[in-house]
PDB file of N, CA and C in Angstrom:
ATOM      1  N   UNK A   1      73.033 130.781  60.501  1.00  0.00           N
ATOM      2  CA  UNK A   1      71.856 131.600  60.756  1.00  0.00           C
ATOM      3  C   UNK A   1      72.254 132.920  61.435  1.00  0.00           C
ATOM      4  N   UNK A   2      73.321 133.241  61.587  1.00  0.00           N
ATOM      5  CA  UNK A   2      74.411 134.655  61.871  1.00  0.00           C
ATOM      6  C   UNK A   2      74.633 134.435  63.396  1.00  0.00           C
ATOM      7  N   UNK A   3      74.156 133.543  63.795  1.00  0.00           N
ATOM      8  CA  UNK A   3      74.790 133.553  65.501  1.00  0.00           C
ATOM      9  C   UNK A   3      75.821 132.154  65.572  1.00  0.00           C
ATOM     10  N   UNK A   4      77.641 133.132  65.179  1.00  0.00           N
ATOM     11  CA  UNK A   4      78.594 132.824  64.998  1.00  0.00           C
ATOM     12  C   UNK A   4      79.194 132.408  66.311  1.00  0.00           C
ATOM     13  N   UNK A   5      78.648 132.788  67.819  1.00  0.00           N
ATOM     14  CA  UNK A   5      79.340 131.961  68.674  1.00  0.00           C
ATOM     15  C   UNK A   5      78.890 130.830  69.049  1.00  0.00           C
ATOM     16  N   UNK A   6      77.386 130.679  68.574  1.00  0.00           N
ATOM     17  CA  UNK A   6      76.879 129.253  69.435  1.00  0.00           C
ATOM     18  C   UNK A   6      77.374 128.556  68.073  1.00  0.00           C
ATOM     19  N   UNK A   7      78.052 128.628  66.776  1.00  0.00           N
ATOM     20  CA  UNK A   7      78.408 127.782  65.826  1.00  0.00           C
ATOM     21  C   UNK A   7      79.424 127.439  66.048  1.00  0.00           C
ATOM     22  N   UNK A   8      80.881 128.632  66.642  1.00  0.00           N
ATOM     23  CA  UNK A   8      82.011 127.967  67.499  1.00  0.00           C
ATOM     24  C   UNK A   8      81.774 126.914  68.893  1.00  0.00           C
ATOM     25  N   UNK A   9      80.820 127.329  68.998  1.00  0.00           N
ATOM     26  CA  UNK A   9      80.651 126.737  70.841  1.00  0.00           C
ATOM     27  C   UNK A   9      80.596 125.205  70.045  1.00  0.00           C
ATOM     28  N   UNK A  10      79.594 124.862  69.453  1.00  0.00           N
ATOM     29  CA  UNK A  10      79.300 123.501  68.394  1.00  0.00           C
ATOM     30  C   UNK A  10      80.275 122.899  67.924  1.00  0.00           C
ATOM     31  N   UNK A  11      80.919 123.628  67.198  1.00  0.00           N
ATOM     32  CA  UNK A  11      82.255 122.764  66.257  1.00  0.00           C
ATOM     33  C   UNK A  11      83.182 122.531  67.509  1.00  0.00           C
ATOM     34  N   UNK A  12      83.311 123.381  68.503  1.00  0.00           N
ATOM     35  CA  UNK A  12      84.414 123.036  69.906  1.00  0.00           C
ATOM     36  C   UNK A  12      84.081 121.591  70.449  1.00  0.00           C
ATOM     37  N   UNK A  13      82.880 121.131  70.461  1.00  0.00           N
ATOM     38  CA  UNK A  13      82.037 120.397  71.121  1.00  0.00           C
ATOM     39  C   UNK A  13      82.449 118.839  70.006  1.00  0.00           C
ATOM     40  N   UNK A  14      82.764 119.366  68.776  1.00  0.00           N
ATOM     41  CA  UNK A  14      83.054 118.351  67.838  1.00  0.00           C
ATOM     42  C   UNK A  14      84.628 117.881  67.270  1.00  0.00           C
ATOM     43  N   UNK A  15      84.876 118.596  68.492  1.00  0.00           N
ATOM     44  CA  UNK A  15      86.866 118.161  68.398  1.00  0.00           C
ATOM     45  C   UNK A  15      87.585 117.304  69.263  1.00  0.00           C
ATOM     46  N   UNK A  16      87.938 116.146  69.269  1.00  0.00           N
ATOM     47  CA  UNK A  16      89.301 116.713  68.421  1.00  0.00           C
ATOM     48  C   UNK A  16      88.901 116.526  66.599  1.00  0.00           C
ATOM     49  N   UNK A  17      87.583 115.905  66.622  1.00  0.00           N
ATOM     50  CA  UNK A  17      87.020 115.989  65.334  1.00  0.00           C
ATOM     51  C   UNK A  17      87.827 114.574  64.677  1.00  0.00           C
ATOM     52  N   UNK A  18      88.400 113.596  65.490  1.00  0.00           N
ATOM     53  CA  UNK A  18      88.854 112.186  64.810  1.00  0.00           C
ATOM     54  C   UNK A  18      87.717 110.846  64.417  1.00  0.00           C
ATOM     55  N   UNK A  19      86.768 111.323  64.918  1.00  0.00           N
ATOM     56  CA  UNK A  19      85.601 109.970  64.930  1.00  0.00           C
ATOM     57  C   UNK A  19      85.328 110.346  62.859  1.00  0.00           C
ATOM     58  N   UNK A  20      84.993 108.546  62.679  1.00  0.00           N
ATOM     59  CA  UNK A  20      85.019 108.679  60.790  1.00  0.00           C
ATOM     60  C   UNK A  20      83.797 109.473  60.665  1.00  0.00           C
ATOM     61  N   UNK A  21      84.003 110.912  59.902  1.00  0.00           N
ATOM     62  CA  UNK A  21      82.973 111.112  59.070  1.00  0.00           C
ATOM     63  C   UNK A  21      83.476 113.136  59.350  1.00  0.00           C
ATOM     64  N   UNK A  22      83.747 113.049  61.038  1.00  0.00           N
ATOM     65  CA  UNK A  22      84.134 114.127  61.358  1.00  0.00           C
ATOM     66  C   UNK A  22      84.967 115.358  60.471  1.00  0.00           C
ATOM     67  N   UNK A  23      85.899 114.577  60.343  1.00  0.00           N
ATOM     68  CA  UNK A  23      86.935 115.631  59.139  1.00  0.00           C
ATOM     69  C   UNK A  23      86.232 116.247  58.309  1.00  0.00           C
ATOM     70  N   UNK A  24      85.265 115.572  57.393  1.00  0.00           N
ATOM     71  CA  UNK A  24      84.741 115.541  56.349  1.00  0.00           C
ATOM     72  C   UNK A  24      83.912 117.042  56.354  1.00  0.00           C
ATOM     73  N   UNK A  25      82.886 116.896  57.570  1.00  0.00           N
ATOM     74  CA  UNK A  25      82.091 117.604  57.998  1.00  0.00           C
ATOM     75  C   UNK A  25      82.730 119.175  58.202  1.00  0.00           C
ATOM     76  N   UNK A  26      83.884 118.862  59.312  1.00  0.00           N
ATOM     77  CA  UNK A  26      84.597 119.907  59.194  1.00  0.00           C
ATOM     78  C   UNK A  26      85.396 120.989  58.080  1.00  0.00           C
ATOM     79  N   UNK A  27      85.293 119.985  57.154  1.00  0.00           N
ATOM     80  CA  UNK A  27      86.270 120.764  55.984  1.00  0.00           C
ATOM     81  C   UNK A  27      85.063 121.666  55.382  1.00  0.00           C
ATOM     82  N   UNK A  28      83.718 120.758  55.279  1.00  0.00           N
ATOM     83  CA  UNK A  28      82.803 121.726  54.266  1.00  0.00           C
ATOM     84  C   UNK A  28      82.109 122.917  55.472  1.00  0.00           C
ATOM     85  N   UNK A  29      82.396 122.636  56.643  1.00  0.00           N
ATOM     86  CA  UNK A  29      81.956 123.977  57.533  1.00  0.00           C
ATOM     87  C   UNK A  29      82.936 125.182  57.529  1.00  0.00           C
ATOM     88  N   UNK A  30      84.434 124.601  57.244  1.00  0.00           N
ATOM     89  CA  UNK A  30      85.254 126.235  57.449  1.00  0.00           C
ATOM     90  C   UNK A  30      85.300 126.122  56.141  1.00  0.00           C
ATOM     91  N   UNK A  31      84.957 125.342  54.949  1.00  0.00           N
ATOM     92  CA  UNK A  31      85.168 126.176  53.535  1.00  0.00           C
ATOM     93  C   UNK A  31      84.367 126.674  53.214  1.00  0.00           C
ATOM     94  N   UNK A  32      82.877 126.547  53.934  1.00  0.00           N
ATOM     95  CA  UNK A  32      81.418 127.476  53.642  1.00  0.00           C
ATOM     96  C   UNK A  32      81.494 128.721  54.730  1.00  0.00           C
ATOM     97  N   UNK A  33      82.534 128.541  55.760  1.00  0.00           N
ATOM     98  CA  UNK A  33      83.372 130.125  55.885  1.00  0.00           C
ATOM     99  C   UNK A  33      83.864 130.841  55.501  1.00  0.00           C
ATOM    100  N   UNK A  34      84.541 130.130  54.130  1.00  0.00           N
ATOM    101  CA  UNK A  34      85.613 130.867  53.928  1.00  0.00           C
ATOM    102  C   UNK A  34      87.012 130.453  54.120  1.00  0.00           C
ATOM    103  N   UNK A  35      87.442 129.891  55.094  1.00  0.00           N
ATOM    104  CA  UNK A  35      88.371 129.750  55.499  1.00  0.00           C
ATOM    105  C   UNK A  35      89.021 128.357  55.184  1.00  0.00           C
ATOM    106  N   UNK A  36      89.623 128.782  54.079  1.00  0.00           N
ATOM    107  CA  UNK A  36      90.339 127.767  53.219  1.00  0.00           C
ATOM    108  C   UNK A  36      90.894 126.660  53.164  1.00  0.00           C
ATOM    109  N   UNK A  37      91.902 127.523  54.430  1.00  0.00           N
ATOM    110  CA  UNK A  37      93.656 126.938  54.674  1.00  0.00           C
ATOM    111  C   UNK A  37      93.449 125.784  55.866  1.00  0.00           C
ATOM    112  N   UNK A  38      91.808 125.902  56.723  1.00  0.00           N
ATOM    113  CA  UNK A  38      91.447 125.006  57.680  1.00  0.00           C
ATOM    114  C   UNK A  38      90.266 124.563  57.424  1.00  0.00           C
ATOM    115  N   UNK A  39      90.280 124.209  56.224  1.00  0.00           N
ATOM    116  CA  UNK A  39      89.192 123.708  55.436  1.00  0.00           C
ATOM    117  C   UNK A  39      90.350 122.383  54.857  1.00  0.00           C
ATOM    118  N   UNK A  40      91.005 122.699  54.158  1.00  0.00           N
ATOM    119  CA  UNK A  40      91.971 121.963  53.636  1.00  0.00           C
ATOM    120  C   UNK A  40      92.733 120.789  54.807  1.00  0.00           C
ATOM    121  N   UNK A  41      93.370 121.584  55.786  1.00  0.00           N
ATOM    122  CA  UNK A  41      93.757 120.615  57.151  1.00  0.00           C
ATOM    123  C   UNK A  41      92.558 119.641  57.159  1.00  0.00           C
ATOM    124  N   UNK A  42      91.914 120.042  57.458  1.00  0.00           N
ATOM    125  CA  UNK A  42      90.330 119.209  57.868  1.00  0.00           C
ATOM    126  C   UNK A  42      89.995 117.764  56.459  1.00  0.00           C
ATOM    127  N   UNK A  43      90.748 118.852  55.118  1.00  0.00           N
ATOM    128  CA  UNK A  43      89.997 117.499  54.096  1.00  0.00           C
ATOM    129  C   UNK A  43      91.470 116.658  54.096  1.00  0.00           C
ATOM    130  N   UNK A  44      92.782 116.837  54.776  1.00  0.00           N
ATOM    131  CA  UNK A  44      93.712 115.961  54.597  1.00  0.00           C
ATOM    132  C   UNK A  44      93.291 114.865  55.461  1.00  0.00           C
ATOM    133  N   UNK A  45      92.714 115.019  56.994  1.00  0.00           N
ATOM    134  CA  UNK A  45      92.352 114.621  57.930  1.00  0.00           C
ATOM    135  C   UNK A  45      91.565 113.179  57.117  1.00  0.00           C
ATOM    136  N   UNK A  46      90.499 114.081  56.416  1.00  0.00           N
ATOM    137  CA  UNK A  46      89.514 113.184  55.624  1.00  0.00           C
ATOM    138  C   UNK A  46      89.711 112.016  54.414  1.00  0.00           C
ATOM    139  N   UNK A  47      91.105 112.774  53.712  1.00  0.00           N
ATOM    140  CA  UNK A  47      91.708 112.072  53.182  1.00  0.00           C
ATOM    141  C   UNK A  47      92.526 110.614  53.836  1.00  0.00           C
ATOM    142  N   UNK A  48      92.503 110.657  55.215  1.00  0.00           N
ATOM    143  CA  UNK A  48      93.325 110.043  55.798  1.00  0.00           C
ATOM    144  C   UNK A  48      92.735 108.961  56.560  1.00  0.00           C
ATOM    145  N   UNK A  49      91.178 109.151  56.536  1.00  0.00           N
ATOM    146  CA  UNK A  49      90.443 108.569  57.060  1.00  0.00           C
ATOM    147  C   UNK A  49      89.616 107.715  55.773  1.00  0.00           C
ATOM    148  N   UNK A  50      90.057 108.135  54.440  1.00  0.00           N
ATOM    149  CA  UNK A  50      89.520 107.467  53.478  1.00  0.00           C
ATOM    150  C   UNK A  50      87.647 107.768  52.957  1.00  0.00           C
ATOM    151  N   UNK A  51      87.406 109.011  53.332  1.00  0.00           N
ATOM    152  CA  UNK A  51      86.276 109.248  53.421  1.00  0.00           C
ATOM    153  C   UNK A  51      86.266 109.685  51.909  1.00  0.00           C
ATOM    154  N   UNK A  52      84.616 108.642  51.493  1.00  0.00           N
ATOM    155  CA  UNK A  52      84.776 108.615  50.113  1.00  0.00           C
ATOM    156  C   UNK A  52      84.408 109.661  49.282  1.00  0.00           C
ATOM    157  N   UNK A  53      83.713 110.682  49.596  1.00  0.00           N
ATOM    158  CA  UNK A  53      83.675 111.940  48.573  1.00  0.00           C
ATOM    159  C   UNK A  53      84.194 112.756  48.779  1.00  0.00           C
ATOM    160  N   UNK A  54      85.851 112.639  49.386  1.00  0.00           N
ATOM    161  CA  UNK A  54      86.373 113.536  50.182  1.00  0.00           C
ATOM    162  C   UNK A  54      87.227 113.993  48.450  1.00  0.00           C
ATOM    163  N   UNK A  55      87.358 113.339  47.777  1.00  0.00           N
ATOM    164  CA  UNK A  55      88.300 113.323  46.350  1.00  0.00           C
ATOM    165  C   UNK A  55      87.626 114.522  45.597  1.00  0.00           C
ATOM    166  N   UNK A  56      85.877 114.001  45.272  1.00  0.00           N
ATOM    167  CA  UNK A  56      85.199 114.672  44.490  1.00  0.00           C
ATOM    168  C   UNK A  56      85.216 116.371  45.426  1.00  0.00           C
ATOM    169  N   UNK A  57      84.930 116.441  46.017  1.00  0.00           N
ATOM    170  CA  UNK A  57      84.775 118.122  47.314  1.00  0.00           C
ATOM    171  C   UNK A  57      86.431 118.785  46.737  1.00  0.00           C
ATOM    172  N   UNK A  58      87.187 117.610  47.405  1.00  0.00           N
ATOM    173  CA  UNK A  58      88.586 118.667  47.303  1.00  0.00           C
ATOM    174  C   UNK A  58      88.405 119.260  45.832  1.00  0.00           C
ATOM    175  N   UNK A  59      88.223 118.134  44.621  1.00  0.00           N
ATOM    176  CA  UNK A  59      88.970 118.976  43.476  1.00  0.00           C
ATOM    177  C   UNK A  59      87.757 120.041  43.139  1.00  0.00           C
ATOM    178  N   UNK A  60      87.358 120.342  43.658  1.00  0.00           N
ATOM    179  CA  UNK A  60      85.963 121.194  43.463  1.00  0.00           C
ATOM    180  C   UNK A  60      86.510 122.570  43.862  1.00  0.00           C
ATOM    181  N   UNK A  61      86.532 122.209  45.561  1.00  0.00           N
ATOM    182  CA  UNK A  61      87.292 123.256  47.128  1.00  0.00           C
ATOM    183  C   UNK A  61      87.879 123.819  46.552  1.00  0.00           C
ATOM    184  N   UNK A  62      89.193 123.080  45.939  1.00  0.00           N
ATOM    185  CA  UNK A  62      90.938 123.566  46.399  1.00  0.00           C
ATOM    186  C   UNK A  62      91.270 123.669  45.022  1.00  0.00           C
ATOM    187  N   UNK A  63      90.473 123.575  43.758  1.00  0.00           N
ATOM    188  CA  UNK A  63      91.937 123.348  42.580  1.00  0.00           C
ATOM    189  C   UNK A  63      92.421 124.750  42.258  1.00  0.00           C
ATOM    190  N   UNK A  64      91.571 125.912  42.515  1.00  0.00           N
ATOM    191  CA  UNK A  64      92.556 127.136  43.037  1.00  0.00           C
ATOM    192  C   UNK A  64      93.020 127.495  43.796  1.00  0.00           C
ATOM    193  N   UNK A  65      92.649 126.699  44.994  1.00  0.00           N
ATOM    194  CA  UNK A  65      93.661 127.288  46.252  1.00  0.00           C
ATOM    195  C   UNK A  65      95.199 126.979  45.615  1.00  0.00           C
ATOM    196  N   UNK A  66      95.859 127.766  46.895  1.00  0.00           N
ATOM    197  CA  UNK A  66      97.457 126.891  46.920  1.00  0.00           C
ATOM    198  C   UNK A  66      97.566 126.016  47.542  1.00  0.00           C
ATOM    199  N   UNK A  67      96.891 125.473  48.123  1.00  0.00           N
ATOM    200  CA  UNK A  67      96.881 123.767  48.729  1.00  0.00           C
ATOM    201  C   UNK A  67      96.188 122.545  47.640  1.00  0.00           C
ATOM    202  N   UNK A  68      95.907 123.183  46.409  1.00  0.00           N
ATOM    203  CA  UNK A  68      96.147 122.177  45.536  1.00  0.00           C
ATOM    204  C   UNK A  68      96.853 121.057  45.189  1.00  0.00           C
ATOM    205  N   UNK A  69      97.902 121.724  44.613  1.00  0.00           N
ATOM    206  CA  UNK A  69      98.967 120.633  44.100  1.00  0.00           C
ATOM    207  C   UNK A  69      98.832 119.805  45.757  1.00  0.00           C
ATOM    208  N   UNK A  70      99.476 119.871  46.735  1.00  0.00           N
ATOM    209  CA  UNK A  70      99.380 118.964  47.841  1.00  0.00           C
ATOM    210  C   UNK A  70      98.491 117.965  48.191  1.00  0.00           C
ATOM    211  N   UNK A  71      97.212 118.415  47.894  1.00  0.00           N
ATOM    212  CA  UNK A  71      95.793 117.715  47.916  1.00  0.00           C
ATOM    213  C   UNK A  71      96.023 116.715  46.990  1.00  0.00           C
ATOM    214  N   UNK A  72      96.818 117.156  45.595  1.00  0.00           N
ATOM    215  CA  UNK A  72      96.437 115.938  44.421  1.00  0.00           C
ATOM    216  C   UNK A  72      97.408 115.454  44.900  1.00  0.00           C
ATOM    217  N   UNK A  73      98.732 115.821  45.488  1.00  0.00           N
ATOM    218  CA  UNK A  73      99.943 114.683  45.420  1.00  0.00           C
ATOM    219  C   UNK A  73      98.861 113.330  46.612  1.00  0.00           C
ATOM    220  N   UNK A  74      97.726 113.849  47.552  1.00  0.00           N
ATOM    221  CA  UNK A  74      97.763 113.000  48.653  1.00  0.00           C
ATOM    222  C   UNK A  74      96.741 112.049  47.424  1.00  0.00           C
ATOM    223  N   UNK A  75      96.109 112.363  46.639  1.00  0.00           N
ATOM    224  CA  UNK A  75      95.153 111.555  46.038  1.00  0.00           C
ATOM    225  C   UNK A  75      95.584 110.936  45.230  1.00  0.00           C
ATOM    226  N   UNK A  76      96.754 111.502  45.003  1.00  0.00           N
ATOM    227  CA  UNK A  76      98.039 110.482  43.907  1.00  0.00           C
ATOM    228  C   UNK A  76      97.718 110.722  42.368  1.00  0.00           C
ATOM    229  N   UNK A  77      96.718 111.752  42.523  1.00  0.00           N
ATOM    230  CA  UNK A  77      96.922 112.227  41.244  1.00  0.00           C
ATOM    231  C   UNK A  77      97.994 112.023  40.261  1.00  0.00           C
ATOM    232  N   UNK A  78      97.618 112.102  39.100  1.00  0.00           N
ATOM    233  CA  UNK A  78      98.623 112.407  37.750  1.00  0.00           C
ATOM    234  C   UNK A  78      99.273 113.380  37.903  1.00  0.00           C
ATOM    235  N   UNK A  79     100.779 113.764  37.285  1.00  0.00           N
ATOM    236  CA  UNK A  79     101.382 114.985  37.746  1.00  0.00           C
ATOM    237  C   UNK A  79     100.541 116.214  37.086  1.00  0.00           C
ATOM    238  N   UNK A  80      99.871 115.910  35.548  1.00  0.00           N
ATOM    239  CA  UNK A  80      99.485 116.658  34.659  1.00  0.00           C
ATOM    240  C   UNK A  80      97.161 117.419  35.460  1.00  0.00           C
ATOM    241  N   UNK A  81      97.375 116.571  36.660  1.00  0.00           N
ATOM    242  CA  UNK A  81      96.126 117.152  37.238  1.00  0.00           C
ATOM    243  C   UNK A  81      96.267 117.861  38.501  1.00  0.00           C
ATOM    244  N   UNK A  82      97.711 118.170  39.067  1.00  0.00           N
ATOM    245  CA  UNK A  82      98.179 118.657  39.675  1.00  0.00           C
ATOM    246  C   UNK A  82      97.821 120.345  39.252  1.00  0.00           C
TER     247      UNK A  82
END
């Protein structure tokens, strides 16, 4: 709603961001920033926590980022969906 510090003050408030569901949340808040590369940290997190539409988001997120290929190696992708 453009008031960008009480949205940092919030996400500070939601770290270290390990409780299940957290990651998840986090990845689609800095990738609806913009900010890719900690969008991605956030969906490995999620990946790691087994959070289940974390598969469908990434290949959506990331299959142009350059944290692609990495994302599919964690989902165990095929080499050919890499």
């Amino acid at each position: 709603m453009g008031n960008a510090s009480r949205a940092e003050d919030l996400v500070q408030r939601l770290m270290p961001g390990d409780s299940y569901g957290m990651p998840l949340g986090l990845c689609l808040y800095y990738w609806i920033l913009g900010e890719i590369d900690q969008a991605a940290d956030w969906a490995v997190k999620a990946m790691e926590q087994r959070s289940p539409p974390i598969s469908f988001l990434a290949s959506i997120f990331f299959r142009s980022s350059l944290r692609w290929p990495a994302l599919a190696r964690l989902m165990s992708l095929p080499e050919e969906a890499r």
